[in-house]
N, C-alpha and C. Protein backbone atom coordinates (compact mmCIF):
# COMPACT_ATOMS: atom_id res chain seq x y z
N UNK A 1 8.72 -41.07 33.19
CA UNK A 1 9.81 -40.37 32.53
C UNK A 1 9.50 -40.28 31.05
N UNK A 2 9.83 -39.28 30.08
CA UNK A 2 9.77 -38.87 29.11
C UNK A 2 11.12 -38.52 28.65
N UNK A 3 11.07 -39.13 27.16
CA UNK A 3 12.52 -39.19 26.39
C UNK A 3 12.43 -38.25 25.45
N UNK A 4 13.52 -37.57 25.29
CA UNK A 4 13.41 -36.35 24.32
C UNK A 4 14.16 -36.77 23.31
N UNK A 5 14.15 -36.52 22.35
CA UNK A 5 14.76 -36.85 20.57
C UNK A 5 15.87 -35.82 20.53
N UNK A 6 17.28 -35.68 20.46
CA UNK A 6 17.93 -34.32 19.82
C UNK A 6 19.07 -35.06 19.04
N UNK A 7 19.43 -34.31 18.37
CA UNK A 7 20.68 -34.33 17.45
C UNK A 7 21.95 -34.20 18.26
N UNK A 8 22.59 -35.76 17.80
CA UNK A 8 23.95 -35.75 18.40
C UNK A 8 24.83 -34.28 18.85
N UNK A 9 24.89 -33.35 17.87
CA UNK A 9 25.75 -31.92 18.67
C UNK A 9 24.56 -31.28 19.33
N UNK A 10 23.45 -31.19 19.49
CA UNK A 10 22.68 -30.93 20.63
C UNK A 10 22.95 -32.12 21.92
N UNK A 11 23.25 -33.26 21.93
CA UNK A 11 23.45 -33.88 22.87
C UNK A 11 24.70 -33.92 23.71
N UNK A 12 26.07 -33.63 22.68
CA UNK A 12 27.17 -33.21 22.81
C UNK A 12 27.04 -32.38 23.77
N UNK A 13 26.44 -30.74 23.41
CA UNK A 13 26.51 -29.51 24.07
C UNK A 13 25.75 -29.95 25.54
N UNK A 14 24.48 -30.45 25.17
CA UNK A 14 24.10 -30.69 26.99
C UNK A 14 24.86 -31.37 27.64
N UNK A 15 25.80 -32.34 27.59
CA UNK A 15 26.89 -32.78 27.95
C UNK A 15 27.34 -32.58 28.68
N UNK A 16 28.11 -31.43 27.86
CA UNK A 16 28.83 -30.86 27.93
C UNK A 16 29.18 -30.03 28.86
N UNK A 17 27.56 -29.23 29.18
CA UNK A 17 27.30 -28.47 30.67
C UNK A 17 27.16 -29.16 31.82
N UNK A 18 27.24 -30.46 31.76
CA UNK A 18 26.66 -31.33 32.89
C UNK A 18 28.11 -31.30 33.78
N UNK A 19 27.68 -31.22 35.07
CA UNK A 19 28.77 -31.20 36.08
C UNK A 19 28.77 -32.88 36.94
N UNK A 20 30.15 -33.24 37.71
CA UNK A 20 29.45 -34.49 37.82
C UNK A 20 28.16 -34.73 38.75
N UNK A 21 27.62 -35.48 38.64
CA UNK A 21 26.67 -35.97 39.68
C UNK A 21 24.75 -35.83 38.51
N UNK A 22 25.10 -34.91 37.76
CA UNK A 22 24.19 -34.18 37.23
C UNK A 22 23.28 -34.94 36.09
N UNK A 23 22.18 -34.98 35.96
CA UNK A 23 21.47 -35.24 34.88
C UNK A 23 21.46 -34.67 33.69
N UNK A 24 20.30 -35.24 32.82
CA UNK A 24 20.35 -34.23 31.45
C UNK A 24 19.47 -33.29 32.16
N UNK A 25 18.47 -34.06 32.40
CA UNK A 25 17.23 -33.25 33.07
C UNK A 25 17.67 -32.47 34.30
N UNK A 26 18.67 -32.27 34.74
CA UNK A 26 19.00 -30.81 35.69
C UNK A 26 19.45 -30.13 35.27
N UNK A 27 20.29 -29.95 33.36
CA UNK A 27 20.93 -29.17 32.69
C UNK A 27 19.54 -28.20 32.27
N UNK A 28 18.52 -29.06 31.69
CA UNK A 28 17.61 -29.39 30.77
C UNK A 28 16.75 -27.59 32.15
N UNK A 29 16.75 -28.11 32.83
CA UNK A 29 15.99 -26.97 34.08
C UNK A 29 17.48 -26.21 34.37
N UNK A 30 17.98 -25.88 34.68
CA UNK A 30 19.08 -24.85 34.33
C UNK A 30 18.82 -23.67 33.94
N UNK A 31 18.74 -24.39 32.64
CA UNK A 31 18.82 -23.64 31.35
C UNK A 31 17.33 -22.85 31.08
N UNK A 32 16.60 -23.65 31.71
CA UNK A 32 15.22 -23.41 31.60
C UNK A 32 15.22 -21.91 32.60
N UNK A 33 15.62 -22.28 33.46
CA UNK A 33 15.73 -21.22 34.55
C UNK A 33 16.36 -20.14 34.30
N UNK A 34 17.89 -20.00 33.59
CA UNK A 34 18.52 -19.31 33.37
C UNK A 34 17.80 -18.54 32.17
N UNK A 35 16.54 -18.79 31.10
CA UNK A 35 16.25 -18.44 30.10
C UNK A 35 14.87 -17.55 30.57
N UNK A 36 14.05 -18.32 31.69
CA UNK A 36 13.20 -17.29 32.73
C UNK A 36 13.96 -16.05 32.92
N UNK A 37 15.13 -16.09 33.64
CA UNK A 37 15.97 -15.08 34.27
C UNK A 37 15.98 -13.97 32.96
N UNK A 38 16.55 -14.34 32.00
CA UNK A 38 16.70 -13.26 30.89
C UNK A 38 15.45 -12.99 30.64
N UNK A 39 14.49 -13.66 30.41
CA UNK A 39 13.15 -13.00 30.20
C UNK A 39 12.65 -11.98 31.11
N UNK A 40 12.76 -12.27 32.59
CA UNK A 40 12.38 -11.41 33.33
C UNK A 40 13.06 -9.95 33.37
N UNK A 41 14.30 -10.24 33.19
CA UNK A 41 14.95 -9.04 33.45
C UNK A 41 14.92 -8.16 31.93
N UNK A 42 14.45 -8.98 30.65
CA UNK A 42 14.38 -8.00 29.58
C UNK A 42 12.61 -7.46 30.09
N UNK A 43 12.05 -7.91 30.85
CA UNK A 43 10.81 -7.35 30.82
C UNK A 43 11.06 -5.82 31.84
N UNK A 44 12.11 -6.38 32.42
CA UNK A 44 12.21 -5.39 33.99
C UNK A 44 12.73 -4.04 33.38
N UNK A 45 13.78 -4.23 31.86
CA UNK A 45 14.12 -3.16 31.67
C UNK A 45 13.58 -2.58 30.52
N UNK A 46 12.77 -3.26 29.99
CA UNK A 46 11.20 -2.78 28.88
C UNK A 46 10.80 -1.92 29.93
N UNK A 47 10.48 -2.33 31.33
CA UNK A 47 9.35 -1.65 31.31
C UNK A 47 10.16 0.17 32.58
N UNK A 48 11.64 0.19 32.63
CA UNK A 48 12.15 1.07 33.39
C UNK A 48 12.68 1.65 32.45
N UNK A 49 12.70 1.16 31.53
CA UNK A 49 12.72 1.76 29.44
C UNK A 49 11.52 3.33 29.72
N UNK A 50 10.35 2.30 29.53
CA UNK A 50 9.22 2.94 29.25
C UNK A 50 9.10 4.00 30.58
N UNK A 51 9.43 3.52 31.71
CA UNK A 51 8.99 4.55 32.70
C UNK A 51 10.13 6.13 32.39
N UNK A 52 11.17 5.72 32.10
CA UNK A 52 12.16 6.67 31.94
C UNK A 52 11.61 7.52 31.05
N UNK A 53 11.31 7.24 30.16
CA UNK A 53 10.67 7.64 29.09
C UNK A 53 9.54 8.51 28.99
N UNK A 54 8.75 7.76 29.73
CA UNK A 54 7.63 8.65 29.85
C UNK A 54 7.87 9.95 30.86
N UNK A 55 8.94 9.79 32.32
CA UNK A 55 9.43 10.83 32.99
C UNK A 55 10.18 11.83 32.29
N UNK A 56 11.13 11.88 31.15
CA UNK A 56 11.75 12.68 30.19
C UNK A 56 10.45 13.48 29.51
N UNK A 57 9.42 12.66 29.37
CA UNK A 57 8.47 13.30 28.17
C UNK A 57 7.64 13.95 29.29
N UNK A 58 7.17 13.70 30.39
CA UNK A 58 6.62 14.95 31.78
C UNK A 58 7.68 15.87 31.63
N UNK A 59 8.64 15.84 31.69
CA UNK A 59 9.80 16.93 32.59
C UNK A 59 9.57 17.89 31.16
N UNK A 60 9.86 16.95 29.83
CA UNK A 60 9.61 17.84 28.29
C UNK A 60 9.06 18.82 28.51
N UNK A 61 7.23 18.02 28.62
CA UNK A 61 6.49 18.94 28.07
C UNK A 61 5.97 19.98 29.26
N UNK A 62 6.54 19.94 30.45
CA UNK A 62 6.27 20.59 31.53
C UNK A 62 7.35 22.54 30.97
N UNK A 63 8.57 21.77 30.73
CA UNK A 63 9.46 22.76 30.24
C UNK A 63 8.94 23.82 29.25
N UNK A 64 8.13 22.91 28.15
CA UNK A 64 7.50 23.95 27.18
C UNK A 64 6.57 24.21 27.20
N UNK A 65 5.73 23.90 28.26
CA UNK A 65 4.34 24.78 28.54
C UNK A 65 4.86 25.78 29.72
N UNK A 66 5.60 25.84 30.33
CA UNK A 66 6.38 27.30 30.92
C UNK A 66 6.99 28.22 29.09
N UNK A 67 7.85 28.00 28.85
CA UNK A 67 8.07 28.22 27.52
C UNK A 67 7.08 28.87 26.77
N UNK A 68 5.86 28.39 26.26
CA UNK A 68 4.99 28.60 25.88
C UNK A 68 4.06 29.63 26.42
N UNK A 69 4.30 29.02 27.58
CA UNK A 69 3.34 30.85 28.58
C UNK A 69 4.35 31.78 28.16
N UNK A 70 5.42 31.94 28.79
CA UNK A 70 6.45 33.19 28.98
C UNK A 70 6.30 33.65 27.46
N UNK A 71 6.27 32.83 26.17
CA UNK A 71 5.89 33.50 25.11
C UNK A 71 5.21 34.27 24.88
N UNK A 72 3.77 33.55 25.43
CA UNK A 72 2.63 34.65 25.26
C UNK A 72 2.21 35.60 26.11
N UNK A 73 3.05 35.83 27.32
CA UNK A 73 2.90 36.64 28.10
C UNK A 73 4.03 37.65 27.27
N UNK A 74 4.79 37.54 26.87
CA UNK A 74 6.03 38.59 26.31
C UNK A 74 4.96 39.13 25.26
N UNK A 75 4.51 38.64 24.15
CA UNK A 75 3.87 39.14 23.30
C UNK A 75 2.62 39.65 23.54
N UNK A 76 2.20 39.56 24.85
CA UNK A 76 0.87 39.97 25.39
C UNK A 76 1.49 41.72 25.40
N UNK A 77 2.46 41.58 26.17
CA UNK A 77 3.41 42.52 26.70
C UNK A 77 3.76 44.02 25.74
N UNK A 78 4.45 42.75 24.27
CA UNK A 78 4.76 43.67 23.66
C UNK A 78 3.88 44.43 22.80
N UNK A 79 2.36 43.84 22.70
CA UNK A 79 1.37 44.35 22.03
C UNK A 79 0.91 45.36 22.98
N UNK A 80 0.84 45.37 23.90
CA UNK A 80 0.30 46.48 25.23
C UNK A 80 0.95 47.70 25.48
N UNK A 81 2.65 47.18 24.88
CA UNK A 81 3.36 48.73 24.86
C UNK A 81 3.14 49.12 23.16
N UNK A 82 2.29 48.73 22.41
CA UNK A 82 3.01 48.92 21.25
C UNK A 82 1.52 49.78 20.92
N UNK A 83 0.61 49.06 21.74
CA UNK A 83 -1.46 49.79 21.73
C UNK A 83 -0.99 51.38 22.58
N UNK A 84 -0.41 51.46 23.70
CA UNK A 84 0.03 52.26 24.13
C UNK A 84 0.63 53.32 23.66
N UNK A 85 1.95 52.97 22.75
CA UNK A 85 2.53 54.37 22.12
C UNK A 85 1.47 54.96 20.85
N UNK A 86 0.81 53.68 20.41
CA UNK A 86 -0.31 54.09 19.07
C UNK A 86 -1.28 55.18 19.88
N UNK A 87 -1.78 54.76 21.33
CA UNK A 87 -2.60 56.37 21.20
C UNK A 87 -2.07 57.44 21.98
N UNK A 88 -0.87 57.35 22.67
CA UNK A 88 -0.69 58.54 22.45
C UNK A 88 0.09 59.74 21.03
């Protein structure tokens, strides 16, 4: 067994969480566990962050490379009627 050093209102608060029957050392893993849990799930939504993200920026740039054609097909267009009325 290994003894940990804390400051009386740190000892207070683990205490404090302890239910009966309970150790320090089952608060002590708890907490440990409960602090995994938030880690995992800030990773889970980093990374459905990033996927979202990157699906908005496909759907984007999919939108303006249609966009971008239909431009240059209009101006293909309007130069072809415009070569047109020039010779006759």
């Amino acid at each position: 067994m290994t003894s940990i050093h804390v400051n009386e209102d740190t000892w207070k608060e683990l205490n404090g969480l302890k239910e009966p029957g309970e150790t320090m050392d089952d608060v002590i893993r708890k907490l440990l566990e409960i602090m995994h849990s938030i880690q995992e799930n800030r990773e889970t939504a980093e990374s459905t962050e990033h996927s979202s993200f990157n699906e908005l920026l496909d759907e984007f740039c999919t939108i303006m490379d249609e966009e971008f054609q239909d431009t240059i097909l209009g101006t293909r267009r309007s130069f072809q009627n415009k070569a047109l009325r020039n010779e006759s």
